[in-house]
Protein backbone atom coordinates (compact mmCIF):
# COMPACT_ATOMS: atom_id res chain seq x y z
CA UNK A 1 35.40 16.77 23.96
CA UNK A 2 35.51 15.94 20.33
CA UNK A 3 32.02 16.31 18.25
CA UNK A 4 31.12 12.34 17.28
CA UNK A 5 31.89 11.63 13.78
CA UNK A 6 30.35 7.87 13.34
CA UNK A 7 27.23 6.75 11.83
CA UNK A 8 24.34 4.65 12.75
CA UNK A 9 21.91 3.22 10.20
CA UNK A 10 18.75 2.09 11.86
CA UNK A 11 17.50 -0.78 9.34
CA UNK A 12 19.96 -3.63 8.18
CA UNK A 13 18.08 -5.00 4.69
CA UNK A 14 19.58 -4.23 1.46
CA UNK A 15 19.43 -0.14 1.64
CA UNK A 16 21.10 -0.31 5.50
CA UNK A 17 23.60 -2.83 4.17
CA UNK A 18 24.42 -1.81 1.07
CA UNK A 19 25.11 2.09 2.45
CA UNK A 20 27.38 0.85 5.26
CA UNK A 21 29.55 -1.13 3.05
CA UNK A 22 29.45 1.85 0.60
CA UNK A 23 30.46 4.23 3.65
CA UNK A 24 33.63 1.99 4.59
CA UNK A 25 34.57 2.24 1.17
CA UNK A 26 34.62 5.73 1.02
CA UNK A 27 35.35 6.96 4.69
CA UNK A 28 37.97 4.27 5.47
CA UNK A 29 37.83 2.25 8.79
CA UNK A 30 38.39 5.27 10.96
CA UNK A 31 34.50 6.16 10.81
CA UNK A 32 32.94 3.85 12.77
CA UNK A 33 29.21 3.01 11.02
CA UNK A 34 27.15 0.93 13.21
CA UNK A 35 24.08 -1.52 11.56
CA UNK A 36 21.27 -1.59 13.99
CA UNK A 37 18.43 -4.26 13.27
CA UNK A 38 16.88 -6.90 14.76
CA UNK A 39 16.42 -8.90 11.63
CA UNK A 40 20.25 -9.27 11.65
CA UNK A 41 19.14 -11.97 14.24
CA UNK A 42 17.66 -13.84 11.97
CA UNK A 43 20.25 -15.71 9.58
CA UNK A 44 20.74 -17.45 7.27
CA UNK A 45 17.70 -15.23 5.51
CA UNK A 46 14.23 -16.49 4.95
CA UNK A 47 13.10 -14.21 2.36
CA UNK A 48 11.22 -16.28 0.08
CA UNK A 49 11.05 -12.98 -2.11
CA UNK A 50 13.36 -12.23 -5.81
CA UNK A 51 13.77 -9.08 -6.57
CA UNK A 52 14.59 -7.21 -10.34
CA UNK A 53 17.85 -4.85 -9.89
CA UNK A 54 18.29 -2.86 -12.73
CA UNK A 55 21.91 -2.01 -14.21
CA UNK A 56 22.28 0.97 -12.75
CA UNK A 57 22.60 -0.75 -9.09
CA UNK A 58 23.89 -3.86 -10.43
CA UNK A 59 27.22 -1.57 -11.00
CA UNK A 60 26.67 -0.13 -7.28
CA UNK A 61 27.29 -3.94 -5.80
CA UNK A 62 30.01 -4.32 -8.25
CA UNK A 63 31.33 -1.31 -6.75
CA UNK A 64 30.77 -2.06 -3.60
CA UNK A 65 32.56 -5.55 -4.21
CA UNK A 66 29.21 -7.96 -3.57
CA UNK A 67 27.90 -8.73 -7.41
CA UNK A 68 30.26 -11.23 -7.79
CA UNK A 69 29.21 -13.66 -4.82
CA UNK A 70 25.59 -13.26 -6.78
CA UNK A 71 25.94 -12.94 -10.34
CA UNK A 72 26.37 -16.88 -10.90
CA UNK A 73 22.61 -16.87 -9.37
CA UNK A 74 21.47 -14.15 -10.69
CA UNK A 75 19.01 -14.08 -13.99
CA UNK A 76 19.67 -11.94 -16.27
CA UNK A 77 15.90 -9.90 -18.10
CA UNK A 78 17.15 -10.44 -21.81
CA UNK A 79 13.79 -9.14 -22.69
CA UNK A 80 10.20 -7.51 -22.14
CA UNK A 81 7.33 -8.31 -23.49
CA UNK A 82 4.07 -6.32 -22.67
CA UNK A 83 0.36 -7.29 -23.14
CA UNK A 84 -3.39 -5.69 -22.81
CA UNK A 85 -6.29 -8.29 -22.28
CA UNK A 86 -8.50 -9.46 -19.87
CA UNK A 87 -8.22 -12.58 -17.94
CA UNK A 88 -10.16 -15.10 -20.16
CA UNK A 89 -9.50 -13.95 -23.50
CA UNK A 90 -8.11 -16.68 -25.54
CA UNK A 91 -4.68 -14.78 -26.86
CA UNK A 92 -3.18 -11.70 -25.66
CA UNK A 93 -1.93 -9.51 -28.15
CA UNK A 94 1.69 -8.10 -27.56
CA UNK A 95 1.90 -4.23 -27.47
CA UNK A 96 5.77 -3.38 -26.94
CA UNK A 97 8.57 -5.43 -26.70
CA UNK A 98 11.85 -4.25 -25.07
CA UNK A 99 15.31 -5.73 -25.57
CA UNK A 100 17.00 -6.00 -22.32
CA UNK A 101 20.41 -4.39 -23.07
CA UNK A 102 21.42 -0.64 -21.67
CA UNK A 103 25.25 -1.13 -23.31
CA UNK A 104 26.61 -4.48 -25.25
CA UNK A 105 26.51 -7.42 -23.07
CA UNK A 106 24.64 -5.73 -20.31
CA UNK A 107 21.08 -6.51 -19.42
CA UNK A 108 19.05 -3.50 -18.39
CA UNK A 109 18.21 -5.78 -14.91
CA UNK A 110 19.16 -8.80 -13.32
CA UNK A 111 16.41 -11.08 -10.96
CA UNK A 112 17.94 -12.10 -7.43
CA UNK A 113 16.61 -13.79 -5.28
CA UNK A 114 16.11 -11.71 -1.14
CA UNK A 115 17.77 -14.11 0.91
CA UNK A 116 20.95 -14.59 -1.74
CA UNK A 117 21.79 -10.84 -1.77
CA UNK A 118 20.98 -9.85 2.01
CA UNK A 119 23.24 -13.10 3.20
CA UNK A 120 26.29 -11.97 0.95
CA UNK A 121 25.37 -8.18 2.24
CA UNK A 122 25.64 -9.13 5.72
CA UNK A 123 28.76 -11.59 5.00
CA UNK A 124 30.45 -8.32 3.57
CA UNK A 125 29.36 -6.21 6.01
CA UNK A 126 30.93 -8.27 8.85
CA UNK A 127 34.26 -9.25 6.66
CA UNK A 128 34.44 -5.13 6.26
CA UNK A 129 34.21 -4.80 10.18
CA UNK A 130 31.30 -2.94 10.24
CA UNK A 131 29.24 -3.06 13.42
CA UNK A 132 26.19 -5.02 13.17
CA UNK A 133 23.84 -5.18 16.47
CA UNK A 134 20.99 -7.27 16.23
CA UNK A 135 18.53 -4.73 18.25
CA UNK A 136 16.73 -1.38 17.13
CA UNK A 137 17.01 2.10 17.59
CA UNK A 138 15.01 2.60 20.65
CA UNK A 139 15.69 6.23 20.94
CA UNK A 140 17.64 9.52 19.81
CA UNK A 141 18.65 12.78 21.14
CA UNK A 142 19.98 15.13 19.05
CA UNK A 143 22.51 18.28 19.73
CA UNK A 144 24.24 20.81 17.76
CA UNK A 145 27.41 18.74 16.89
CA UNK A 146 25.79 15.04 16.92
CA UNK A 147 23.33 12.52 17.61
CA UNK A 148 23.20 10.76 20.84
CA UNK A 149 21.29 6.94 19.51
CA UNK A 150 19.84 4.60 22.39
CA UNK A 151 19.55 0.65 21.19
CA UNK A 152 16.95 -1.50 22.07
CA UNK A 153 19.72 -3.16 24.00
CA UNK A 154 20.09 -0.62 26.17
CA UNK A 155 23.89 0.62 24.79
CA UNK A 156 24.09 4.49 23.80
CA UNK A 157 26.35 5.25 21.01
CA UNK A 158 27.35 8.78 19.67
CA UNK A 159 27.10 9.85 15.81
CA UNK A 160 27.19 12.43 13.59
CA UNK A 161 24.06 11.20 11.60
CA UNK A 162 21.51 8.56 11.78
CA UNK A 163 20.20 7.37 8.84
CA UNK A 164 16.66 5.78 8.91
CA UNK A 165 16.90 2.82 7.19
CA UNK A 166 13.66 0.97 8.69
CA UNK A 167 11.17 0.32 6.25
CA UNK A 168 7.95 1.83 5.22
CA UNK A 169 6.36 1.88 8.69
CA UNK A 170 9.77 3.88 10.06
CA UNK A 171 9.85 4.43 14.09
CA UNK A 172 12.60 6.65 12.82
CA UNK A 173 10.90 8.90 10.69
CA UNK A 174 8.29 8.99 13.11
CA UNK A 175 9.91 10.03 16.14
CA UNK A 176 11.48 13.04 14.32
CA UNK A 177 7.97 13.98 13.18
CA UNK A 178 8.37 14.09 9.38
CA UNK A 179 5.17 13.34 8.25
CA UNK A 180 4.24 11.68 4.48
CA UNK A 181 1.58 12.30 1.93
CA UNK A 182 0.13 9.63 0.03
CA UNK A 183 -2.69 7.13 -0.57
CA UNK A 184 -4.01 4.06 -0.43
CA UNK A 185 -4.84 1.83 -3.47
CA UNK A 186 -7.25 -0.51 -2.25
CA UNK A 187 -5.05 -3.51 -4.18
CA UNK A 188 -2.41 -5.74 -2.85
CA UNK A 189 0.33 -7.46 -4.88
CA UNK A 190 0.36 -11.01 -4.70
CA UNK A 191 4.04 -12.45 -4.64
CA UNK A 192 4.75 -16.31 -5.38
CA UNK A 193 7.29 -17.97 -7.03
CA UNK A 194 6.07 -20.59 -9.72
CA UNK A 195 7.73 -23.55 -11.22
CA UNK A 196 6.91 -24.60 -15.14
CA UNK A 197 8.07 -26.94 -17.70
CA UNK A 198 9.47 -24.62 -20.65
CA UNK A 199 12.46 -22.37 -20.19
CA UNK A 200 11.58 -18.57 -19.86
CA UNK A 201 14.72 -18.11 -21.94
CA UNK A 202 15.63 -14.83 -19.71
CA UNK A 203 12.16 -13.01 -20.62
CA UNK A 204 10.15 -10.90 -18.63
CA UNK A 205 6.23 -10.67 -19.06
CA UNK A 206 3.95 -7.92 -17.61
CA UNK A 207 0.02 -9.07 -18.61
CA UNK A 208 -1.95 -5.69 -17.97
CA UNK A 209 -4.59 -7.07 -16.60
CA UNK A 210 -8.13 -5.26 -15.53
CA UNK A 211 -7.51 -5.59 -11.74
CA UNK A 212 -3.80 -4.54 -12.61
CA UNK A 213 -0.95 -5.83 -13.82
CA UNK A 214 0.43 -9.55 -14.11
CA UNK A 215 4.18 -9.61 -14.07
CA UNK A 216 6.15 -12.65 -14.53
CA UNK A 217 9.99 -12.52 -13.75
CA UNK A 218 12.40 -14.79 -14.54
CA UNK A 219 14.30 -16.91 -11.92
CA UNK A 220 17.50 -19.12 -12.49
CA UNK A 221 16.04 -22.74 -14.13
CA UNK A 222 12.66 -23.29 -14.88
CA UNK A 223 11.26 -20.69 -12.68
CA UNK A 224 9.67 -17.29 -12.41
CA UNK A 225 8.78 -14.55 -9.76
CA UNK A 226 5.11 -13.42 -9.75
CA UNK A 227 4.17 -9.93 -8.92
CA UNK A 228 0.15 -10.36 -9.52
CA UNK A 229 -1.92 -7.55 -8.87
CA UNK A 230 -5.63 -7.99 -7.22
CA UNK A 231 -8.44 -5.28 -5.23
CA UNK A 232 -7.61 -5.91 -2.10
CA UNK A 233 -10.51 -8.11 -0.95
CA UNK A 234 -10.05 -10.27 -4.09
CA UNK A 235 -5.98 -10.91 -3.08
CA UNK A 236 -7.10 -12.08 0.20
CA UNK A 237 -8.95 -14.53 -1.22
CA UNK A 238 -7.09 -15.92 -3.64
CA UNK A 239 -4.13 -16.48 -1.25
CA UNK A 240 -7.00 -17.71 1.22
CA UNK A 241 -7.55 -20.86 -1.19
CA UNK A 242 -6.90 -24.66 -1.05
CA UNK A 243 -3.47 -25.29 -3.27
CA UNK A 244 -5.97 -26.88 -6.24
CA UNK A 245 -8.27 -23.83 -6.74
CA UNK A 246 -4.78 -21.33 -6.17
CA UNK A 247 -3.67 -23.75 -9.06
CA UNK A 248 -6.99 -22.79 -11.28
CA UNK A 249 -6.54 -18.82 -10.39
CA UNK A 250 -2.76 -18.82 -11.20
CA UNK A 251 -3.26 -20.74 -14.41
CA UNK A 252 -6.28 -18.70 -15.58
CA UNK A 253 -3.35 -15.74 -15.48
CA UNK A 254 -0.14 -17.56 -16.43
CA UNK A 255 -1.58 -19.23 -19.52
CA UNK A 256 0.08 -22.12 -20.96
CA UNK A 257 3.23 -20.98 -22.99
CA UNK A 258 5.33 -22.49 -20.57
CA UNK A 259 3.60 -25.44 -19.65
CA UNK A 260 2.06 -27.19 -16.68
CA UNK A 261 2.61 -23.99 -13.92
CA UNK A 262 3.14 -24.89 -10.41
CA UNK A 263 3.65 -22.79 -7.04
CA UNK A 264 6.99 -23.38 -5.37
CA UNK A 265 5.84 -21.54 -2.32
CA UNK A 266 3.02 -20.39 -0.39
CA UNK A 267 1.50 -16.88 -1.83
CA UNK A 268 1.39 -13.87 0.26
CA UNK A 269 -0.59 -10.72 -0.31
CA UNK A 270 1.30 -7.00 0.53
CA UNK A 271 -1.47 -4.03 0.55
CA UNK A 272 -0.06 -1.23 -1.92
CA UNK A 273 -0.19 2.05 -1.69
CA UNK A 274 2.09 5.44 -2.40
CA UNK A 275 3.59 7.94 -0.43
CA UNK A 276 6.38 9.96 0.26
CA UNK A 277 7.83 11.73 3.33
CA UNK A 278 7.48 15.50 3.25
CA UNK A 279 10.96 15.63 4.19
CA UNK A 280 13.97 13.30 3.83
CA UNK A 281 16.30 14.90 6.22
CA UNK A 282 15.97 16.14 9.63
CA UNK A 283 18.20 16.99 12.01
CA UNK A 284 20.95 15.09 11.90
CA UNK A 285 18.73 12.34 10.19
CA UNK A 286 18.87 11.18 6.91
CA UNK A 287 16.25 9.06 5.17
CA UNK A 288 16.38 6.37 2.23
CA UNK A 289 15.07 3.58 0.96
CA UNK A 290 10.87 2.73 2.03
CA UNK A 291 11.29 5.08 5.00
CA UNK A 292 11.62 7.63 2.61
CA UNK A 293 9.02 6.88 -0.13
CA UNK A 294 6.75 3.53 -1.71
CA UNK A 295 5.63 3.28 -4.89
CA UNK A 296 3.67 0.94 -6.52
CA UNK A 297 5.68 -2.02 -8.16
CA UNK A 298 3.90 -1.35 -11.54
CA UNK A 299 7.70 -0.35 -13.16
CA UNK A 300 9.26 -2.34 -10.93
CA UNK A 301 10.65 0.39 -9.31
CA UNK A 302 10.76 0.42 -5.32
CA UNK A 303 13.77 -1.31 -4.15
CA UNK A 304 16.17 0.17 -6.85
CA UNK A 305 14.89 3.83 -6.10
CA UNK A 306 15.95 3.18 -2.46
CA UNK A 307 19.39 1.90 -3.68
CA UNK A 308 19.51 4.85 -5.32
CA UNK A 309 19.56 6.93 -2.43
CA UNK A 310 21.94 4.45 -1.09
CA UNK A 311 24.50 6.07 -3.60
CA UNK A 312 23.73 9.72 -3.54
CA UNK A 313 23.90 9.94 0.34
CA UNK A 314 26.94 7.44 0.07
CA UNK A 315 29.00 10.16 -1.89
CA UNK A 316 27.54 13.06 -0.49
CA UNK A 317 28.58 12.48 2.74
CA UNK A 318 32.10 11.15 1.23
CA UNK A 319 32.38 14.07 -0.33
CA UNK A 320 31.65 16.43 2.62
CA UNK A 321 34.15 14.39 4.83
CA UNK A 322 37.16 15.24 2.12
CA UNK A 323 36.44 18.35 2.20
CA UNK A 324 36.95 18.03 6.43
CA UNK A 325 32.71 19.47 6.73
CA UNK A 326 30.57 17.71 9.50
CA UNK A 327 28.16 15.54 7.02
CA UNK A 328 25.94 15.55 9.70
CA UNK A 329 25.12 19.18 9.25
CA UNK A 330 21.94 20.61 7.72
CA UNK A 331 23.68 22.14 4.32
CA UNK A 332 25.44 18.78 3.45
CA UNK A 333 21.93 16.84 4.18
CA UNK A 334 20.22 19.15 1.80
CA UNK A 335 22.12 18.71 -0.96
CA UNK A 336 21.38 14.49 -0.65
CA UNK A 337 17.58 15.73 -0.32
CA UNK A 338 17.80 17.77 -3.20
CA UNK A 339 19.27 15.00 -5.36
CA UNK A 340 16.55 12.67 -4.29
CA UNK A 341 13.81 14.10 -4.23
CA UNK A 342 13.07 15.49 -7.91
CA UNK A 343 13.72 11.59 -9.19
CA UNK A 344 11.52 10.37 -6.18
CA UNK A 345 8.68 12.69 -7.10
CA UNK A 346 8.61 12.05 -11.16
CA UNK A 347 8.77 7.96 -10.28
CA UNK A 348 5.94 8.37 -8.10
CA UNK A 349 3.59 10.29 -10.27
CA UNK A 350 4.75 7.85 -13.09
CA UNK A 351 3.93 5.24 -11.56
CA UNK A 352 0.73 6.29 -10.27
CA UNK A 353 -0.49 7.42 -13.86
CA UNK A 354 0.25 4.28 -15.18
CA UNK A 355 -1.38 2.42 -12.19
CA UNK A 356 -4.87 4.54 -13.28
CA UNK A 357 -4.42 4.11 -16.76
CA UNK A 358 -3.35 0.04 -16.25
CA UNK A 359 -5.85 -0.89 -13.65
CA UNK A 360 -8.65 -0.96 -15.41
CA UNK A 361 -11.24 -1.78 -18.14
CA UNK A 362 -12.38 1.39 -19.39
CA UNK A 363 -13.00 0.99 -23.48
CA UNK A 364 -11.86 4.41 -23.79
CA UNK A 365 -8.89 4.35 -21.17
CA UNK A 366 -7.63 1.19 -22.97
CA UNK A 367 -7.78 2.36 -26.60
CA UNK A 368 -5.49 5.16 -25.31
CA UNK A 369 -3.19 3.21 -23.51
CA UNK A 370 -2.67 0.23 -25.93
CA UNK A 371 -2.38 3.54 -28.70
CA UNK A 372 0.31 4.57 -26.91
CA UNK A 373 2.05 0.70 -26.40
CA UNK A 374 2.01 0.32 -29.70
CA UNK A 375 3.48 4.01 -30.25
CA UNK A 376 6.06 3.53 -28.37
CA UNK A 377 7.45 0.03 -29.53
CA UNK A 378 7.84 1.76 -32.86
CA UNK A 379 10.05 4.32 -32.12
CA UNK A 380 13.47 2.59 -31.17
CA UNK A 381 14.75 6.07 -29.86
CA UNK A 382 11.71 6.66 -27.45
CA UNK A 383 12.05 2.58 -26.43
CA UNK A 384 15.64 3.14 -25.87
CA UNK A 385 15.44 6.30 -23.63
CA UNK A 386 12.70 4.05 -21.98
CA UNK A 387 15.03 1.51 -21.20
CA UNK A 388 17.79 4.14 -20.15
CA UNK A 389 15.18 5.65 -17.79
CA UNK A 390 14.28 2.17 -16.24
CA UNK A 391 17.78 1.12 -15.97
CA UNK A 392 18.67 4.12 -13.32
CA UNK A 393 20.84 5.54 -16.01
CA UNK A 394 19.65 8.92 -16.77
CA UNK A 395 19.46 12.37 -15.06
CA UNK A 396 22.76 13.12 -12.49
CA UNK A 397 23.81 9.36 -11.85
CA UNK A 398 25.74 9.04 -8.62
CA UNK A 399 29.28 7.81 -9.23
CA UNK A 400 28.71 4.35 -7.58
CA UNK A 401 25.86 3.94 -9.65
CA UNK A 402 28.58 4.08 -12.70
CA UNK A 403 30.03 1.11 -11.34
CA UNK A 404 33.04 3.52 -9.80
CA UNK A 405 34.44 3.61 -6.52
CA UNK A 406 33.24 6.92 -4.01
């Protein structure tokens, strides 16, 4: 009997899509790839989430051929601006400023909205004839020359690799015992989109805050995306609150340079915290996006590092299949973790530096930090490597991360 040569991605949101579609691209239709989620269920999307994807993966769906069902709803981040204060004081000074271009006409990040990008995901998916089941993985075995996958369904299908695709809380990950490191931050991030009267004009605002940061991200019309940082306790209240003391919270925050501020939406608070897994292969298993690793959204970071992945272990195991290898097989797996993993690491500890020196009101802490802001917006060549680095354009770039076909 022939050794299976398919793949099965447990996890269908925009790391499990986004990999199968780059798969059939590069493998053709005669390796089957099988979506397995429940969520797939669930459509059209409710994801009341927006999301920032930075150039680098805004080429990777071009690539893939989904930006362009998007881009027409998609809001561009023309600019940065960052501030230092606490809540109440009356102005808050601006420390750095970024332009938002990586190349001429290309803004270093784009806003999209969840439910826009995982409908057009799962619209390509299906168009590409990639098989979506709308049940887990309940179970794998695994063997020498494949991967025997049980669905929640009760169907058994054979693979060369399963890829856990399932979120921060992976089953996946689990059952093959790869254990993470990390920690808990004792803060959640409080996500809400806001209405207001003044045009954002395409700019992005992150208020450092003492509880930690403030960010406000721009949405198509006269909206923004809040990513608003609280202690943990102090996020459950505030989302806890009547709509007209919310109102007095949010505005205390916002501030009035855009006018009379209004939640679209009802706020929900996400506990934060950091880890990574120890591994991101096993065998025959392959892990990316949150099952992987979650960092704090300080950089606004987490859902492009897992896209990331997306394209390294997209043309790694593209590659190994030209060359007629098994990429289910420990030596081609490696070389994905190897890619990964040095990027993964120096995001993390970036992010948790920042998160210390951000998140709180330390006189000496903040002399050193808004020091270094203002540093740093006056050296073009440092901002600009910033912006490279934040754009998923430096170090080994995968190919579809280039915008190029694998």
């Amino acid at each position: 009997m022939a050794a299976p040569k398919g793949i099965v991605i447990g996890g269908g949101a925009f790391a499990g899509l986004a990999l199968a579609l780059a798969l059939r691209q590069g493998l053709g239709p005669d390796v089957p790839v099988v979506v397995a989620d429940p969520a797939l269920a669930t459509r059209p999307s409710r994801d009341p989430r927006a999301s920032a994807i930075v150039a680098a993966c805004r080429r990777m769906f071009g690539a893939i051929g989904v930006w362009d069902a998007v881009a027409a709803e998609s809001q561009p981040i023309l600019d940065m601006v960052v501030t230092d204060s606490k809540v109440d004081d009356a102005t808050r000074p601006t420390f750095l400023t970024f332009a938002g271009e990586v190349e001429p006409g290309e803004p270093f990040a784009h806003m999209v909205e969840n439910r826009r990008l995982i409908d057009e995901l799962v619209l390509h998916t299906e168009a590409a004839g990639i098989d979506l089941r709308a049940t887990a993985v309940a179970s794998f075995d695994t063997r020498p020359d494949g991967v025997s996958v049980t669905l929640g369904d009760g169907s058994v299908i054979g693979a060369a690799l399963l890829v856990a695709a399932d979120g921060a809380r992976s089953k996946l990950r689990e059952r093959a015992g790869i254990a993470t490191h990390g920690w808990d931050y004792d803060q959640s991030g409080i996500v809400v989109t806001v209405g207001h009267e003044r045009d954002h004009e395409g700019r992005a605002e992150e208020h450092f805050l003492p509880a930690g940061p403030f960010a406000i991200l721009p949405l198509r019309g006269n909206r923004s995306s809040l990513v608003w940082t609280e202690k943990r306790r102090d996020a459950e209240r505030i989302v806890a609150l009547p709509d007209d003391e919310f109102h007095t919270e949010l505005e205390r925050r916002f501030g009035l340079h855009l006018g009379e501020v209004k939640a679209l939406d009802k706020p929900r608070a996400f506990p934060l915290g950091y880890f990574v897994a120890r591994s991101f292969i096993g065998e025959r298993l392959a892990l990316i996006g949150d099952a992987a690793h979650v960092i704090h959204p300080i950089a606004g970071q987490g859902l492009n590092m897992g896209l990331k992945d997306v394209a390294a272990l997209a043309e790694t195991i593209v590659d190994a299949a030209r060359l007629g290898m098994d990429f289910g097989q420990a030596d081609v797996l490696e070389r994905y973790q190897r890619w990964r993993r040095f990027d993964t690491m120096s995001m993390g500890l970036a992010t948790n530096v920042l998160n210390f020196m951000f998140s709180n009101d330390l006189p000496f802490v903040r002399s050193i930090r808004d020091i270094g802001l203002g540093i740093v917006d006056r050296l073009p060549p440092l901002k600009g490597a910033f912006i490279k680095q934040a754009a998923g354009l430096s170090g080994e770039v995968p190919r579809l991360l280039k915008g190029e076909a694998i």
